[in-house]
C-alpha atoms as a PDB file:
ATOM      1  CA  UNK A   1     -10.185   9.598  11.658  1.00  0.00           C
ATOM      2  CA  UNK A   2      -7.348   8.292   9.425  1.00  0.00           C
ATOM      3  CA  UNK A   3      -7.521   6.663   5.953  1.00  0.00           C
ATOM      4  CA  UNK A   4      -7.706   3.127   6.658  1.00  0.00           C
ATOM      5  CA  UNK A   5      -7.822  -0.661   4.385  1.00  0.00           C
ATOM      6  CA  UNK A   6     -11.599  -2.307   5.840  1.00  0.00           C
ATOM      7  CA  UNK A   7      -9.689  -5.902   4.479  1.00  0.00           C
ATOM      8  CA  UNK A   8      -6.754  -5.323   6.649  1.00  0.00           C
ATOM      9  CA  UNK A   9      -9.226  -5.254   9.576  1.00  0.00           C
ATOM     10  CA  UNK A  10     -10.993  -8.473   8.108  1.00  0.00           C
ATOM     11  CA  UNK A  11      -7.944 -10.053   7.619  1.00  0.00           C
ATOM     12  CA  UNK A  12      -6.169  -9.558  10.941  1.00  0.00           C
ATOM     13  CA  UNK A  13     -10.167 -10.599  12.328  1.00  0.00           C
ATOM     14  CA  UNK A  14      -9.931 -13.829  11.106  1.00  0.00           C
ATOM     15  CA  UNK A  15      -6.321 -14.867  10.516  1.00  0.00           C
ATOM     16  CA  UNK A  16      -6.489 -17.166  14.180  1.00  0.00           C
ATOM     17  CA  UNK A  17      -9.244 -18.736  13.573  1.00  0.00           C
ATOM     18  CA  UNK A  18      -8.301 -20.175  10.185  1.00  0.00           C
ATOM     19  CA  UNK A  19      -4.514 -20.897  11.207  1.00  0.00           C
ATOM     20  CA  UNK A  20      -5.853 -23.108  13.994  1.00  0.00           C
ATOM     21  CA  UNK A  21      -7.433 -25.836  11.894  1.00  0.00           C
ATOM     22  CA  UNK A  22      -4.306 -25.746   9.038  1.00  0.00           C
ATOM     23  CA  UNK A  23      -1.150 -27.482   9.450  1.00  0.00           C
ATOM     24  CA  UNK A  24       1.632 -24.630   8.690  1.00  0.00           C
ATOM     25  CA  UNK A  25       3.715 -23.042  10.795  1.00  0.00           C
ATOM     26  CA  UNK A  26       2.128 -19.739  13.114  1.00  0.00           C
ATOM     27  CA  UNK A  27       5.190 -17.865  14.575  1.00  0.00           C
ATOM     28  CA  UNK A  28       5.143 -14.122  14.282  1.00  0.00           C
ATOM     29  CA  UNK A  29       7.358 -13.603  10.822  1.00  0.00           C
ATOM     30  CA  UNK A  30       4.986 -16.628   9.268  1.00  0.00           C
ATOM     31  CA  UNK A  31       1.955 -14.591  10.664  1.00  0.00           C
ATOM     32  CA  UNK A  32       2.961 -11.294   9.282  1.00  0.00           C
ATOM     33  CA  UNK A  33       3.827 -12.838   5.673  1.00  0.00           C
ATOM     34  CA  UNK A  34       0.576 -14.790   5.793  1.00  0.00           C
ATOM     35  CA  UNK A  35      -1.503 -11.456   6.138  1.00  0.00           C
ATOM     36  CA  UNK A  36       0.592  -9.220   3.425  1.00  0.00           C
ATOM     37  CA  UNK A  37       0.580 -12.183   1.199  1.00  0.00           C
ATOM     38  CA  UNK A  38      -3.689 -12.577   1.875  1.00  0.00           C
ATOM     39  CA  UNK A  39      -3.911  -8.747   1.838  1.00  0.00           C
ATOM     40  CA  UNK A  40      -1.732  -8.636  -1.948  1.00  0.00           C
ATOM     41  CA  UNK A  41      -4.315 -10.877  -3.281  1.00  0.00           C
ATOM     42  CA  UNK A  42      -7.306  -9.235  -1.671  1.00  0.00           C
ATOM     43  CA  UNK A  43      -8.865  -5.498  -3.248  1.00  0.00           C
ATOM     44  CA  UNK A  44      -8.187  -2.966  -1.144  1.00  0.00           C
ATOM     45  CA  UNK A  45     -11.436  -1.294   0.826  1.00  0.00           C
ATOM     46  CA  UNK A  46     -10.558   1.730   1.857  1.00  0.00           C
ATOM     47  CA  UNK A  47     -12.797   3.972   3.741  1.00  0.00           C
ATOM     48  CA  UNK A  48     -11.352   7.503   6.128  1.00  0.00           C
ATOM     49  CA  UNK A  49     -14.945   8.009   8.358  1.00  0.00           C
ATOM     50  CA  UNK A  50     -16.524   6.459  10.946  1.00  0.00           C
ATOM     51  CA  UNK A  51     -19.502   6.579   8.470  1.00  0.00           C
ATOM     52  CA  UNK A  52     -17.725   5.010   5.458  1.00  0.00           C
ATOM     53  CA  UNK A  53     -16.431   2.466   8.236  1.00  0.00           C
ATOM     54  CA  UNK A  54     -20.338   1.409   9.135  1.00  0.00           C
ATOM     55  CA  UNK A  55     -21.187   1.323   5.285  1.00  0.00           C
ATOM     56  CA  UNK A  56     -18.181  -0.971   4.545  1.00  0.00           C
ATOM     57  CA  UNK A  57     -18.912  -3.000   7.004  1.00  0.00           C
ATOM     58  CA  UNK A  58     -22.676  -3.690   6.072  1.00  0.00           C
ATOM     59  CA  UNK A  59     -21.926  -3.765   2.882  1.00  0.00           C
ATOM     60  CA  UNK A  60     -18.510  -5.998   2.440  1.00  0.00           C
ATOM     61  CA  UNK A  61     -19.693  -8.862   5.519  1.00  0.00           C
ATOM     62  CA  UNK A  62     -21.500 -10.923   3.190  1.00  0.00           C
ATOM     63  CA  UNK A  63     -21.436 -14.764   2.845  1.00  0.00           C
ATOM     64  CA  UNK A  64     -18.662 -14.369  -0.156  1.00  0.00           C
ATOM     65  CA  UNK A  65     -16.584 -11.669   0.803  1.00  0.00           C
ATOM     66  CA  UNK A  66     -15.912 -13.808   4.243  1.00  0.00           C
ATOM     67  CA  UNK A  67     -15.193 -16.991   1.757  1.00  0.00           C
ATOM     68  CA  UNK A  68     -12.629 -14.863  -0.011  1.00  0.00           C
ATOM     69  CA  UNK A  69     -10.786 -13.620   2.612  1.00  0.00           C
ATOM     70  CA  UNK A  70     -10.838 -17.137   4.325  1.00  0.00           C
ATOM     71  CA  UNK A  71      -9.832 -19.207   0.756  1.00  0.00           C
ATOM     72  CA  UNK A  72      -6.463 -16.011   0.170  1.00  0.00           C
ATOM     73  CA  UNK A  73      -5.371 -16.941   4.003  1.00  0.00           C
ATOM     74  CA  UNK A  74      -5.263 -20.617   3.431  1.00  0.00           C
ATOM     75  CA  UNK A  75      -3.589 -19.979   0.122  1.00  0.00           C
ATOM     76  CA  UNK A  76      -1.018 -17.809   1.768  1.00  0.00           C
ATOM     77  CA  UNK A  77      -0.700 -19.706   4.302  1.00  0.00           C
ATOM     78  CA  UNK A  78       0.605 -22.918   2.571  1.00  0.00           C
ATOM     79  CA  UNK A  79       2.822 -20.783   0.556  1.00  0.00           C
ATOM     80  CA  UNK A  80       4.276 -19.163   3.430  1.00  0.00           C
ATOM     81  CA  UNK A  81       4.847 -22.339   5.119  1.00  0.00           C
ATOM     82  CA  UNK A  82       6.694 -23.816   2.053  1.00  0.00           C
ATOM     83  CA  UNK A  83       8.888 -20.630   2.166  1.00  0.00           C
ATOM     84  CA  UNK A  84       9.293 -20.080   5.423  1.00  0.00           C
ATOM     85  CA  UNK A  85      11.738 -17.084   6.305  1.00  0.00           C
ATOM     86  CA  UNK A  86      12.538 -18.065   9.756  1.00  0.00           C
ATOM     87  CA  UNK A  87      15.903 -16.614  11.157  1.00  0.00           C
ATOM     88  CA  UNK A  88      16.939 -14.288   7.806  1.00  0.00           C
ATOM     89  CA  UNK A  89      18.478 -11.503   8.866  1.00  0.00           C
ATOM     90  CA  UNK A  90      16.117  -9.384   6.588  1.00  0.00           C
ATOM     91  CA  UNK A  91      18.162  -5.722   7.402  1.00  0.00           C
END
């Protein structure tokens, strides 16, 4: 098993299902900056076995830790869409 961030999971778990209910614009590049934006503002879990993946799991899926994650995607979200990047030629 590889080292691995348990809140980029969570994040990219959610992500759709909050989008769908906000206003802001969902293309890919919006997407992307949406999640490193969320996942900037969101501790790091980190965990490298399939054991210390179980044990995050149990231990991070509580009632505030999903609130969190939820209230930094709506956040970024809004920002994103107020700076969207559409069409920069980012190279």
């Amino acid at each position: 098993m590889e080292l691995k961030n348990y809140m980029e999971e969570a994040v990219k778990d959610v992500i759709d299902n909050v989008l769908k209910d906000l206003d802001v614009c969902k293309c890919g590049k919006c997407k992307l900056d949406i999640m490193a934006l969320t996942l900037n503002n969101l501790p790091p879990k980190y965990y490298d076995t399939e054991k210390g993946e179980v044990y995050t799991k149990v231990n991070e899926l509580k009632r505030q830790f999903e609130v969190d994650i939820i209230s930094q995607i709506t956040k970024a979200a809004f920002y994103v869409n107020q700076h969207k990047r559409h069409g920069e030629d980012l190279r």
